[in-house]
N, C-alpha and C. Protein backbone atom coordinates (compact mmCIF):
# COMPACT_ATOMS: atom_id res chain seq x y z
N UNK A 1 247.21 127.28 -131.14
CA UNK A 1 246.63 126.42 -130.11
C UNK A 1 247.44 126.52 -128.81
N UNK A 2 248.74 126.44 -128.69
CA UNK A 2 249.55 126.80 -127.78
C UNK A 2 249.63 127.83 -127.19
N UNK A 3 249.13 129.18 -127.51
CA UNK A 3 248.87 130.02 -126.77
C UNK A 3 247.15 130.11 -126.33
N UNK A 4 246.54 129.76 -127.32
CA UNK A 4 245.09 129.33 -126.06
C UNK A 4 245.44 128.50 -124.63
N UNK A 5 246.05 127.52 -124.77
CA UNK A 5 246.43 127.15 -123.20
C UNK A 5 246.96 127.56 -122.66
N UNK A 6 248.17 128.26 -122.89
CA UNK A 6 248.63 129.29 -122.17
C UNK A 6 248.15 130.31 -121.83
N UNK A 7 246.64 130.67 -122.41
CA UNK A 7 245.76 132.04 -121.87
C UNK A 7 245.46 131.07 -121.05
N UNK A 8 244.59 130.00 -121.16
CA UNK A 8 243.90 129.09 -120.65
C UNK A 8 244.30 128.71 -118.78
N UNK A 9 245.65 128.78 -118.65
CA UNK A 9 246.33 128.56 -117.54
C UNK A 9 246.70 129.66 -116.89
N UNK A 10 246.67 130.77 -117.46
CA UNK A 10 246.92 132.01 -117.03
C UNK A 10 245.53 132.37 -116.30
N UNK A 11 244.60 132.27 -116.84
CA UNK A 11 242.91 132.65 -116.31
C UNK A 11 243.19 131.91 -115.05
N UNK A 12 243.36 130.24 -115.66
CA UNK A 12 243.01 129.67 -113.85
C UNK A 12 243.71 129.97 -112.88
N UNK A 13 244.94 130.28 -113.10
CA UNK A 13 245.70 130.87 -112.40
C UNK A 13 245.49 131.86 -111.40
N UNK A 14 245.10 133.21 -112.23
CA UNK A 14 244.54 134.04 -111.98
C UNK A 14 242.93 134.07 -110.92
N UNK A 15 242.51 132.92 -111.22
CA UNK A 15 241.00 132.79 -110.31
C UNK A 15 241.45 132.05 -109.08
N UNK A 16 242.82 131.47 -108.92
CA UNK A 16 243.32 130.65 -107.82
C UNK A 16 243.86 131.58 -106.97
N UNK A 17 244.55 132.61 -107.80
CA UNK A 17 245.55 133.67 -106.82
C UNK A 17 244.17 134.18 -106.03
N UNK A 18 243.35 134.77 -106.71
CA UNK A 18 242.31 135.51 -106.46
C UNK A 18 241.58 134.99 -105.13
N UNK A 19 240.91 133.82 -105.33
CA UNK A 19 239.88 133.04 -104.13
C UNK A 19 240.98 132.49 -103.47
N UNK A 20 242.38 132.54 -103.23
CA UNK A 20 243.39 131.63 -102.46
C UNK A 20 242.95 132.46 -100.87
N UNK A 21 242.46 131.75 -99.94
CA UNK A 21 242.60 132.45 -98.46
C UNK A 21 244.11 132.18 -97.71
N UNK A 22 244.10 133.67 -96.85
CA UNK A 22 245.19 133.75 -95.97
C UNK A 22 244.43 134.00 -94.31
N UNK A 23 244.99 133.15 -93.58
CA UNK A 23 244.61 132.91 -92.17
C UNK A 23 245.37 133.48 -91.39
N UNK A 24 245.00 133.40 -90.34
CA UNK A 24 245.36 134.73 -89.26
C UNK A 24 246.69 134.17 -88.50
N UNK A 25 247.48 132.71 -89.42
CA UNK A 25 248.47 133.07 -89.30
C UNK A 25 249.69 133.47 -90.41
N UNK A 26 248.79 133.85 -91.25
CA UNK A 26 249.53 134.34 -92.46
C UNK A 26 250.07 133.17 -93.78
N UNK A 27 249.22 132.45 -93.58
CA UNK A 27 249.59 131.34 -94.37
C UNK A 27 248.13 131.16 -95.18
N UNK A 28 248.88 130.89 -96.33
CA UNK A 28 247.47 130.85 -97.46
C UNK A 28 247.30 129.53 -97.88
N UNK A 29 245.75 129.63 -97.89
CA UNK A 29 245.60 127.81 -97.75
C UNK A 29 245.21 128.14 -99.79
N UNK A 30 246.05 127.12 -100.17
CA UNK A 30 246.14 127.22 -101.82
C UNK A 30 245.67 125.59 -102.20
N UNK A 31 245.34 125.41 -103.23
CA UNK A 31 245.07 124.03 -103.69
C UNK A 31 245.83 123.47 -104.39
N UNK A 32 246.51 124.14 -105.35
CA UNK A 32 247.63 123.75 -106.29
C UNK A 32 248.94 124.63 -106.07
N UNK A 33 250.17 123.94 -106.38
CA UNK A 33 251.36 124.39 -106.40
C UNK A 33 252.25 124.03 -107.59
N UNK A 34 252.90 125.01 -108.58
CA UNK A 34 253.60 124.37 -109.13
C UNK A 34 255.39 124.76 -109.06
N UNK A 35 256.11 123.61 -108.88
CA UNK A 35 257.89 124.19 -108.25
C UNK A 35 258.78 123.51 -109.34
N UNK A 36 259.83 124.36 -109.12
CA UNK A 36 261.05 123.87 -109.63
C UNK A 36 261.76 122.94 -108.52
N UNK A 37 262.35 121.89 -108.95
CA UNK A 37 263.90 121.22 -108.40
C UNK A 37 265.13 121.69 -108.40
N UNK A 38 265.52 121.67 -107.03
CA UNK A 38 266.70 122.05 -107.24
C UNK A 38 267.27 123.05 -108.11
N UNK A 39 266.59 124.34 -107.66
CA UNK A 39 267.35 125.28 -108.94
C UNK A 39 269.24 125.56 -108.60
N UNK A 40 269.30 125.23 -107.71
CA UNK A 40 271.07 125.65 -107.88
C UNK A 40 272.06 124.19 -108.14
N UNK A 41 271.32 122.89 -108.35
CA UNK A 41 272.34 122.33 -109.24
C UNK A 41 271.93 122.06 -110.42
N UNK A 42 271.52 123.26 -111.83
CA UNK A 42 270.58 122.81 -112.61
C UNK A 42 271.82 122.25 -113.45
N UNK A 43 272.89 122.53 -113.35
CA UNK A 43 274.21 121.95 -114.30
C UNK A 43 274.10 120.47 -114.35
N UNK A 44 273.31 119.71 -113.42
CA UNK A 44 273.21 117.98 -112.96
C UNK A 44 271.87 117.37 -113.47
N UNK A 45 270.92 118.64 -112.82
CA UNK A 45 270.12 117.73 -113.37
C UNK A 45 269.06 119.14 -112.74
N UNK A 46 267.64 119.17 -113.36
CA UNK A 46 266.58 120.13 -113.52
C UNK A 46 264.96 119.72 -113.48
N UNK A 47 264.55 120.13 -112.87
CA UNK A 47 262.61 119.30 -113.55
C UNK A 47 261.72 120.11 -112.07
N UNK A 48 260.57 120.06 -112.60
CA UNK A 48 259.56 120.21 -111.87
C UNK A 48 258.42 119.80 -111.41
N UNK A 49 257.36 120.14 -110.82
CA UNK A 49 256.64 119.24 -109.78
C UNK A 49 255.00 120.08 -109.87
N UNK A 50 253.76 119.36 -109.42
CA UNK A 50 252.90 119.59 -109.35
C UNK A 50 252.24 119.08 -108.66
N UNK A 51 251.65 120.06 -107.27
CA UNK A 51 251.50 119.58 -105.89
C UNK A 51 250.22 119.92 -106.26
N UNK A 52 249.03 119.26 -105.40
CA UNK A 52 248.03 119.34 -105.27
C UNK A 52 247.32 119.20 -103.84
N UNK A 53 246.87 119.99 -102.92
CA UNK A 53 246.24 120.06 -101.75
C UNK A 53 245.35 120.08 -101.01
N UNK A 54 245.07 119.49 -99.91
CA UNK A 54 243.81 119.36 -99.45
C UNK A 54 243.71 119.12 -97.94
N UNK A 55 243.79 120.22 -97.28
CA UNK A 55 243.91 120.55 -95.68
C UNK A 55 245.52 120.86 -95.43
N UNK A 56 245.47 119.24 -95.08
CA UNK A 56 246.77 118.86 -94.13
C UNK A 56 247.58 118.08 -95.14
N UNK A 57 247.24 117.37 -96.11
CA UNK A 57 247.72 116.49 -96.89
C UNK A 57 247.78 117.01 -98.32
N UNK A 58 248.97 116.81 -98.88
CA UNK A 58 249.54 117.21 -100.81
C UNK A 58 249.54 115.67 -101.53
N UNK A 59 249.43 116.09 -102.40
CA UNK A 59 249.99 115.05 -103.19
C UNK A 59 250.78 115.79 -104.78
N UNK A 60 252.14 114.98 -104.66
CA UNK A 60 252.64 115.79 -105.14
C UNK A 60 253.24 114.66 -106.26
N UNK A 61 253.12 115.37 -107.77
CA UNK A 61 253.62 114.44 -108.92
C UNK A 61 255.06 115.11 -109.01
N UNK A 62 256.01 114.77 -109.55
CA UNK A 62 257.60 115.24 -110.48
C UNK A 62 258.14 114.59 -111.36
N UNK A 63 258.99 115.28 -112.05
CA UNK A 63 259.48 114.90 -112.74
C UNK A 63 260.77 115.44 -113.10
N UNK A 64 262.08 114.85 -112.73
CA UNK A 64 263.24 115.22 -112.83
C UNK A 64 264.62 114.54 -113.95
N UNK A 65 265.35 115.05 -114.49
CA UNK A 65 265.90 115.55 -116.03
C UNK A 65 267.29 115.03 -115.39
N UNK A 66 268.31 114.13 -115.89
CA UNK A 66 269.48 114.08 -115.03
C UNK A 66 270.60 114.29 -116.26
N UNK A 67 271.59 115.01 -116.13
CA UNK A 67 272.11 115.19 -117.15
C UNK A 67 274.05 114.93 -116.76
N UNK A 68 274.22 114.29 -115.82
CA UNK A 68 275.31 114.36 -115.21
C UNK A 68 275.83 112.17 -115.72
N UNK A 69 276.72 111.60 -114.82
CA UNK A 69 277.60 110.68 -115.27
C UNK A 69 276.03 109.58 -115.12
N UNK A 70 274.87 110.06 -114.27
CA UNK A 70 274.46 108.82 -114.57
C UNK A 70 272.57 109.65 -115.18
N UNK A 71 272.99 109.65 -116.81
CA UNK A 71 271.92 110.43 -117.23
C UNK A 71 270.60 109.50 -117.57
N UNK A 72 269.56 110.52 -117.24
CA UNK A 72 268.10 110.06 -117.16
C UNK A 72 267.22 110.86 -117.03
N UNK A 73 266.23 109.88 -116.30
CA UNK A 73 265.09 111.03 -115.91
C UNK A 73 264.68 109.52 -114.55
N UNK A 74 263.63 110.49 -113.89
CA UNK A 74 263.33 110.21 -112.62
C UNK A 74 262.08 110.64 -112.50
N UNK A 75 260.40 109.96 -112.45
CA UNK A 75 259.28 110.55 -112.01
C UNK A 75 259.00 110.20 -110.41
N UNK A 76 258.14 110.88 -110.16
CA UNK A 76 257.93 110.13 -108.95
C UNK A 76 256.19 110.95 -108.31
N UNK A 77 255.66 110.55 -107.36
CA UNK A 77 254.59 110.68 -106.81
C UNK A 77 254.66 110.51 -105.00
N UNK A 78 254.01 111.36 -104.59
CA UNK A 78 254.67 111.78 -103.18
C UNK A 78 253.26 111.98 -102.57
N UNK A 79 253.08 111.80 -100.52
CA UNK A 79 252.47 111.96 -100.12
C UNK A 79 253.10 112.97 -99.21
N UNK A 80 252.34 113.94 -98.60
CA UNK A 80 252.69 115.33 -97.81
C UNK A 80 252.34 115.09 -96.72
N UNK A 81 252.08 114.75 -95.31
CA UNK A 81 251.74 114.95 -93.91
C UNK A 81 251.89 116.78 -93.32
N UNK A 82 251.05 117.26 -93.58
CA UNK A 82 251.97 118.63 -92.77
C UNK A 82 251.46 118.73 -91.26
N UNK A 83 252.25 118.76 -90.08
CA UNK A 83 251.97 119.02 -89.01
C UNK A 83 251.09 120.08 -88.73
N UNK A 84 250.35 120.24 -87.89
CA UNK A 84 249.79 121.45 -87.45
C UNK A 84 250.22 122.61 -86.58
N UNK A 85 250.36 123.40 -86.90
CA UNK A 85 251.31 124.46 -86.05
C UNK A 85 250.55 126.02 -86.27
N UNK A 86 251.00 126.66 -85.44
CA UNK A 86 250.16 128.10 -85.29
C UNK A 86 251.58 129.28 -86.28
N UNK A 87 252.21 128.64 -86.80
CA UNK A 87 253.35 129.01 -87.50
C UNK A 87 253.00 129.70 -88.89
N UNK A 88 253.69 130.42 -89.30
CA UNK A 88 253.96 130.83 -91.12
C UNK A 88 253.63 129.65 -91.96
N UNK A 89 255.05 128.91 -91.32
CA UNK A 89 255.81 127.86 -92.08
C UNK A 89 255.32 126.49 -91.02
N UNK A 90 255.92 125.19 -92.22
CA UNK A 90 254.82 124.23 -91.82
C UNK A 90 256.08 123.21 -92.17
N UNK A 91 256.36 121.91 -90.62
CA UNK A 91 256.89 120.55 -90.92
C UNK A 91 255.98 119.87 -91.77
N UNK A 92 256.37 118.95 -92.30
CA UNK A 92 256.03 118.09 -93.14
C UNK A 92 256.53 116.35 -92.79
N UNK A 93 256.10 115.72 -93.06
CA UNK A 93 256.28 114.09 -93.39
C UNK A 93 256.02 113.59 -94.85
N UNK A 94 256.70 112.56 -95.55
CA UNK A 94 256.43 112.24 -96.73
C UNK A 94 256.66 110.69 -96.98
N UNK A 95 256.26 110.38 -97.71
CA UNK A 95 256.39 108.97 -98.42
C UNK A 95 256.27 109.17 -99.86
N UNK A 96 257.27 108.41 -100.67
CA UNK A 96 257.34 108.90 -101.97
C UNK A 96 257.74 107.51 -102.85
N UNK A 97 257.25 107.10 -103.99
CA UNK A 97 257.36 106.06 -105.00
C UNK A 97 258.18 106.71 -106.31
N UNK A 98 259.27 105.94 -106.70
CA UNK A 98 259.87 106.80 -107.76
C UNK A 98 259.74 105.62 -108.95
N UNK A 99 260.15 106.21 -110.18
CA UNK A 99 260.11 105.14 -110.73
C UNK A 99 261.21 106.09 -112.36
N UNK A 100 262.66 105.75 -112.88
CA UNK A 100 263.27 105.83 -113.44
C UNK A 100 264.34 105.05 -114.65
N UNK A 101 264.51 105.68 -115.09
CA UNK A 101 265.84 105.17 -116.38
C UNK A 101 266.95 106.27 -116.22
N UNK A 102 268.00 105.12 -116.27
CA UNK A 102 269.29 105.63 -116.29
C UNK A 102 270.35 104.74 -117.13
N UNK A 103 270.95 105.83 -117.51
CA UNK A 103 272.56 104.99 -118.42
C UNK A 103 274.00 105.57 -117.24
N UNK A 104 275.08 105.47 -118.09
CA UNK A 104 276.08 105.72 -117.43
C UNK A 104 277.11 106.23 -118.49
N UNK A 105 277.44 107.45 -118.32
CA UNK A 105 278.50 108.04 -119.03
C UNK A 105 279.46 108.28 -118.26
N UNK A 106 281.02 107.66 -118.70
CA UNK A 106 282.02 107.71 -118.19
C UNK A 106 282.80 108.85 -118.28
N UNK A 107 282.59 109.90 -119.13
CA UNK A 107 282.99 111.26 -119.91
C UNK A 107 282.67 112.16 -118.99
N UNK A 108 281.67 112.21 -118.27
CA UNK A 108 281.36 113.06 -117.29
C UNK A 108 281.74 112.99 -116.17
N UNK A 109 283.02 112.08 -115.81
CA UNK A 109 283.41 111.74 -115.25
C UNK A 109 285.20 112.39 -115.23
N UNK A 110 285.54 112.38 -116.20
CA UNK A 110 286.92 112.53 -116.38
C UNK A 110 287.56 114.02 -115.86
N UNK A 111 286.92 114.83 -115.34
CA UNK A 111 287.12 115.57 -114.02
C UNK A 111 287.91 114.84 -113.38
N UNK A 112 287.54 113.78 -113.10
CA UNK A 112 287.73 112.71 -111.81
C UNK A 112 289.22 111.75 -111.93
N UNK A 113 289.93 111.90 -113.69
CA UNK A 113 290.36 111.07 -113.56
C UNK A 113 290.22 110.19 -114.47
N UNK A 114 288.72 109.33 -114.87
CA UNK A 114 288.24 108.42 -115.40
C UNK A 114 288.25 108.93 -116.75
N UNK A 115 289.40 107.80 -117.50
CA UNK A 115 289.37 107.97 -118.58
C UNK A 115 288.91 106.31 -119.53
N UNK A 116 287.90 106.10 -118.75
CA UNK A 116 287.79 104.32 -119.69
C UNK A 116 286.78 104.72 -120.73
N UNK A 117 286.28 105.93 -121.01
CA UNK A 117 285.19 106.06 -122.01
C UNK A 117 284.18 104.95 -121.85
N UNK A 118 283.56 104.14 -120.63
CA UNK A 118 282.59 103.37 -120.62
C UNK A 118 281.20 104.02 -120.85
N UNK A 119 279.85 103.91 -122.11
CA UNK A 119 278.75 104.11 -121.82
C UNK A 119 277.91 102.92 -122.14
N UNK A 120 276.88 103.25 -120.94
CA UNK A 120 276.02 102.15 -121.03
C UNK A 120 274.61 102.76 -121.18
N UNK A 121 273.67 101.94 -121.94
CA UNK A 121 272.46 102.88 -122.39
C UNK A 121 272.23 102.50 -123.95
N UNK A 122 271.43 103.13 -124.19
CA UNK A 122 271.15 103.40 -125.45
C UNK A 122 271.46 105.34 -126.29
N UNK A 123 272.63 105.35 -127.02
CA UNK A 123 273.14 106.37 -127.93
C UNK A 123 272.89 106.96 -129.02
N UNK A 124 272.76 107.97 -129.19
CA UNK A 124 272.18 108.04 -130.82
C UNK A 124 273.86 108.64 -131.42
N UNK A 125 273.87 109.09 -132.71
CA UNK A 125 274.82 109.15 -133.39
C UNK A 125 276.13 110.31 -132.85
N UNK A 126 275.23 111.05 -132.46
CA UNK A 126 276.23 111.75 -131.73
C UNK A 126 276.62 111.94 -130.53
N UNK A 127 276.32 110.69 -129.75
CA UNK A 127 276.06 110.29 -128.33
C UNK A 127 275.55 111.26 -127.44
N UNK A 128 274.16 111.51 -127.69
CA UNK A 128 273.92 112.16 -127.14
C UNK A 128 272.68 110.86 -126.52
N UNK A 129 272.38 111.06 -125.06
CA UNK A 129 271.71 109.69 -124.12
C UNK A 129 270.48 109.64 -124.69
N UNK A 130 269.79 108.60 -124.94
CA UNK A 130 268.71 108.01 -125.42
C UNK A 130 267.78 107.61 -124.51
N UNK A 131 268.61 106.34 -123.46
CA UNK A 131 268.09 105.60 -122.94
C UNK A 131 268.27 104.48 -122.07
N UNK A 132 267.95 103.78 -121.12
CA UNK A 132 269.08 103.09 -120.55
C UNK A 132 268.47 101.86 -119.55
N UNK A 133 268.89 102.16 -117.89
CA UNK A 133 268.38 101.14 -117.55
C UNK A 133 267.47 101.29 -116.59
N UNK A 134 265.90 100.77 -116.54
CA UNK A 134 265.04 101.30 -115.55
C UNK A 134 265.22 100.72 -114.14
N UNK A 135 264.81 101.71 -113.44
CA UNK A 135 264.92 101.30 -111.52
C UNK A 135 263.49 101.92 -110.89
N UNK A 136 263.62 101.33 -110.08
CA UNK A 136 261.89 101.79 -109.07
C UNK A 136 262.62 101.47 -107.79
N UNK A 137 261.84 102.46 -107.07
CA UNK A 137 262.16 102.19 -105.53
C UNK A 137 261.12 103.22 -104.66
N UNK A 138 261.13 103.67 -103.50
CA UNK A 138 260.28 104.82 -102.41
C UNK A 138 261.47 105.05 -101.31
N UNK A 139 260.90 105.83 -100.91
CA UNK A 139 261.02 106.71 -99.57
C UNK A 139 260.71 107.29 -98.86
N UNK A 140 261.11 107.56 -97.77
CA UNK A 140 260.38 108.46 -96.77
C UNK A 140 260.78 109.47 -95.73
N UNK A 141 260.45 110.58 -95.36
CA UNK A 141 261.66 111.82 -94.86
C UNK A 141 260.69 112.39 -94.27
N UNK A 142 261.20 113.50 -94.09
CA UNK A 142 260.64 115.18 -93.21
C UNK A 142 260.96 116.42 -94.08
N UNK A 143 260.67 117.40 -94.12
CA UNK A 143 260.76 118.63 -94.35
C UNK A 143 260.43 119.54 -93.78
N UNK A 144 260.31 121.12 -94.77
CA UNK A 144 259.97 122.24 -93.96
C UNK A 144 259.26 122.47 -95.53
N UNK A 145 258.17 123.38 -95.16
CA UNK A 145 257.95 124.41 -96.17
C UNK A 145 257.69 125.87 -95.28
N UNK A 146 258.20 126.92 -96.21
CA UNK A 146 258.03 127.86 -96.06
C UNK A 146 257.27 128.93 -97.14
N UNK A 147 256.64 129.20 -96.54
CA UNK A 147 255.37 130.08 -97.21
C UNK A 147 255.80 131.46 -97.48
N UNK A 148 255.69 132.84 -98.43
CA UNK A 148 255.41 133.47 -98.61
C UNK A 148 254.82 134.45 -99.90
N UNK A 149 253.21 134.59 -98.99
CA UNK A 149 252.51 134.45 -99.86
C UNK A 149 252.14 133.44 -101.29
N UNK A 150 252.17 134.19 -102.53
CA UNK A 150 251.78 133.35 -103.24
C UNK A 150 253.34 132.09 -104.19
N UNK A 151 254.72 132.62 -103.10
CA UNK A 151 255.37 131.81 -102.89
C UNK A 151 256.12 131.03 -102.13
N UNK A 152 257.00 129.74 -102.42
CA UNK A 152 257.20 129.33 -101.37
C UNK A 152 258.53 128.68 -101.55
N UNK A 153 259.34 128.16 -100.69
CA UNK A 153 260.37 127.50 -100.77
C UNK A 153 260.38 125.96 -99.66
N UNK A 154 260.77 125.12 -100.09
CA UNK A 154 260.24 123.69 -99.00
C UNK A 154 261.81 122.86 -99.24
N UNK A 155 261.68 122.18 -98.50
CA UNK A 155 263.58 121.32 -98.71
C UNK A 155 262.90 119.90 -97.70
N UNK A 156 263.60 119.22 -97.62
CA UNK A 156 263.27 117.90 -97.60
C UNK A 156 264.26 117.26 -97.42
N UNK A 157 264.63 116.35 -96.47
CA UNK A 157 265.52 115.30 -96.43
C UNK A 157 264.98 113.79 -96.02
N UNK A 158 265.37 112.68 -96.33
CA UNK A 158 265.03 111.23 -96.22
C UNK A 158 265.97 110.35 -96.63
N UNK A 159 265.34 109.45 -96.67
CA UNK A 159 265.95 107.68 -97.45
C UNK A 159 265.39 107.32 -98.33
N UNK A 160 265.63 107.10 -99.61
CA UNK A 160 265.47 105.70 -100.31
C UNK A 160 265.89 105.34 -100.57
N UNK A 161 265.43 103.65 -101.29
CA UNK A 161 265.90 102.65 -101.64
C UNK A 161 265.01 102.66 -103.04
N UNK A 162 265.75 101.90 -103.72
CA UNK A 162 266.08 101.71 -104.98
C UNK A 162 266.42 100.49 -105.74
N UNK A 163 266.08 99.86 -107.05
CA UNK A 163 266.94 98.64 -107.16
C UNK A 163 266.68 98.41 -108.96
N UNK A 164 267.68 97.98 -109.42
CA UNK A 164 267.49 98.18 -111.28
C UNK A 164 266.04 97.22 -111.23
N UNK A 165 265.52 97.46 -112.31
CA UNK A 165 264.14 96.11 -112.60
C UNK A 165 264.14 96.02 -113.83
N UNK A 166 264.99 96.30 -114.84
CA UNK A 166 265.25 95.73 -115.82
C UNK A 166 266.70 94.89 -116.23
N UNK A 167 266.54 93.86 -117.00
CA UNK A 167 267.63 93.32 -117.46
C UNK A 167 269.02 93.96 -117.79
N UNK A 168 269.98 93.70 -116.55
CA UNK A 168 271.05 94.49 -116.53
C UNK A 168 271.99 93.47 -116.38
N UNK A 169 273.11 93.64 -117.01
CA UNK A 169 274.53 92.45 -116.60
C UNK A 169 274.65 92.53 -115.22
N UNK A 170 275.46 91.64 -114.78
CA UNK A 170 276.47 92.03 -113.58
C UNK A 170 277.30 93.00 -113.63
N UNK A 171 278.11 93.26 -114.73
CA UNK A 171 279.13 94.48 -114.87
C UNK A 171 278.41 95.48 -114.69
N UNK A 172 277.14 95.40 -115.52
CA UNK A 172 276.44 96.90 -115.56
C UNK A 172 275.88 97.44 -114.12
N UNK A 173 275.36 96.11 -113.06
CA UNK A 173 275.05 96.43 -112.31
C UNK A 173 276.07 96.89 -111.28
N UNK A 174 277.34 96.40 -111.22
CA UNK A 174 278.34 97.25 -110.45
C UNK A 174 278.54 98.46 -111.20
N UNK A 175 278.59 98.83 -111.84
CA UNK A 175 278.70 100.15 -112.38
C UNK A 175 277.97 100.91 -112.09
N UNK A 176 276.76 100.75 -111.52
CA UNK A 176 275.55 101.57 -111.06
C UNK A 176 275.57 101.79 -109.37
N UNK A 177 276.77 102.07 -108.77
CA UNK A 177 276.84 101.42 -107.16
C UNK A 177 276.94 102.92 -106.81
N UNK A 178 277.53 103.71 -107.90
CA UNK A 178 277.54 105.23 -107.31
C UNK A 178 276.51 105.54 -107.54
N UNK A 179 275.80 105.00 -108.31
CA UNK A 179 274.11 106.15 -108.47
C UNK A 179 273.67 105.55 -107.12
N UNK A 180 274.05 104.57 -106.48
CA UNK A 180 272.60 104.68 -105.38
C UNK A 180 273.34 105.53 -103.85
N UNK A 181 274.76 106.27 -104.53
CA UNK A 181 275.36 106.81 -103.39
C UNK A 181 274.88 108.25 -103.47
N UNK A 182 275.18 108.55 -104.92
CA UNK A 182 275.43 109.93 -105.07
C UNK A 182 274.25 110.81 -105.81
N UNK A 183 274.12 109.63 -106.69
CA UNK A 183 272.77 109.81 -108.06
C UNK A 183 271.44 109.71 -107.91
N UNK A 184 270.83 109.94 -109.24
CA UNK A 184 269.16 109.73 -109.04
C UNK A 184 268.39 108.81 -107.97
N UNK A 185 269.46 107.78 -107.40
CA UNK A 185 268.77 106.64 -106.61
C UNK A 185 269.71 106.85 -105.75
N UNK A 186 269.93 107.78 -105.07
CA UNK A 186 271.07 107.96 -103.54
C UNK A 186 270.25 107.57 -102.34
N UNK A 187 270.64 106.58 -101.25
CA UNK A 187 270.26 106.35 -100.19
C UNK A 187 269.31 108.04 -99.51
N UNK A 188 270.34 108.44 -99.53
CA UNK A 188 270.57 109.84 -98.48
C UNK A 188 269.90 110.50 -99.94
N UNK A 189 268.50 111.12 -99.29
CA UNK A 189 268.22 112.45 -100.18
C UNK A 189 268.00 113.64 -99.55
N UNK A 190 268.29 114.62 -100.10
CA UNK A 190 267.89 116.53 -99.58
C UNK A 190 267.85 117.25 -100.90
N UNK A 191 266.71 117.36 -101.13
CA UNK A 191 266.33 118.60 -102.09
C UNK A 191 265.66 119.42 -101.30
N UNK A 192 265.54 120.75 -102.71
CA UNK A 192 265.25 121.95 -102.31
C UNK A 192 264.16 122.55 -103.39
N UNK A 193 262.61 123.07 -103.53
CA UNK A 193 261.91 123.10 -104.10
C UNK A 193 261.18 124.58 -103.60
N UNK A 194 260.64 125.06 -104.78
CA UNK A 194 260.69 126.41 -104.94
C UNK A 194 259.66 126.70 -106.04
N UNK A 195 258.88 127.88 -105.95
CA UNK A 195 257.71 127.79 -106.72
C UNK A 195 256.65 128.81 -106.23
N UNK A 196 255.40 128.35 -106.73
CA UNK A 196 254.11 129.14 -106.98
C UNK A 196 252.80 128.23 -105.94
N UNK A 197 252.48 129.06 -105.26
CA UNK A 197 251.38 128.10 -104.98
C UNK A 197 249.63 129.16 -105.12
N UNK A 198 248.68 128.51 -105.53
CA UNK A 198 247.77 129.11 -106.07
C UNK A 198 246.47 128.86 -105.56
């Protein structure tokens, strides 16, 4: 069964590359895109995305894998603005809703120094992360994408905000002050996204 959908996605694929138009400024107007995150810090954290298009405007789903001191995962859903330009490559505007779980491992830390062995979350036997504490928040930024052909590369910088929404101590919640510096919920964001568009 698993490789019927995988023929299955390969065909549509194939009928997208096919009918995808390229305009006379070299940019191919595609309907779907699918990218990787951040491929050069995949040691932190890894996941991918599925853009969907229509003119001027994407809408774009993700889903990102965090495997570093504050482990989780991170979905989120995004709106695209792309400017109009006689260009290759295309500015962008975005607004984006995230919505995540995170724990806190202190072990991944001890690079640093930190040796209190604090984890918070849910563990299974061989501590390996389960589960932890959920947060929601949005944002909103600029980018670039750059087109060629049937690939592309796009990067992005903005703000969000962020805030736990599940039942968390006080301790736990100071403990979570670097994720909204550094981590899944950092004020300051810049990724880099990379992929197929069809």
């Amino acid at each position: 069964m698993r490789k019927l959908y995988i023929l299955c996605l390969i065909v549509l694929c194939s009928f997208q590359v096919a009918s995808a138009r390229v305009d006379e400024y070299g940019r191919r107007h595609y309907k779907i895109a699918l990218g990787v995150t951040n491929p050069l810090s995949a040691y932190t954290k890894y996941g991918g995305q599925f853009e969907e298009r229509n003119r001027n405007v994407s809408y774009v789903f993700s889903y990102t894998k965090y495997t570093g001191a504050y482990p989780g995962y991170q979905i989120g859903a995004e709106m695209q603005f792309y400017m109009r330009t006689r260009s290759k490559h295309q500015y962008y505007m975005y607004l984006k809703g995230v919505l995540g779980d995170a724990g806190f491992d202190s072990r991944k830390l001890s690079i640093y120094g930190d040796q209190s062995g604090i984890l918070i979350g849910n563990y299974d036997k061989d501590l390996k992360y389960l589960s932890g504490n959920a947060y929601g928040g949005g944002g909103l930024g600029f980018g670039r994408r750059y087109n060629y052909g049937v690939l592309f590369i796009r990067w992005n910088l903005g703000v969000k905000g962020c805030a736990i929404i599940s039942d968390a101590s006080k301790e736990e919640k100071n403990i979570y002050r670097l994720m909204f510096a550094t981590g899944p919920a950092s004020i300051i964001e810049f990724n880099v996204h990379m992929g197929l568009q069809l």
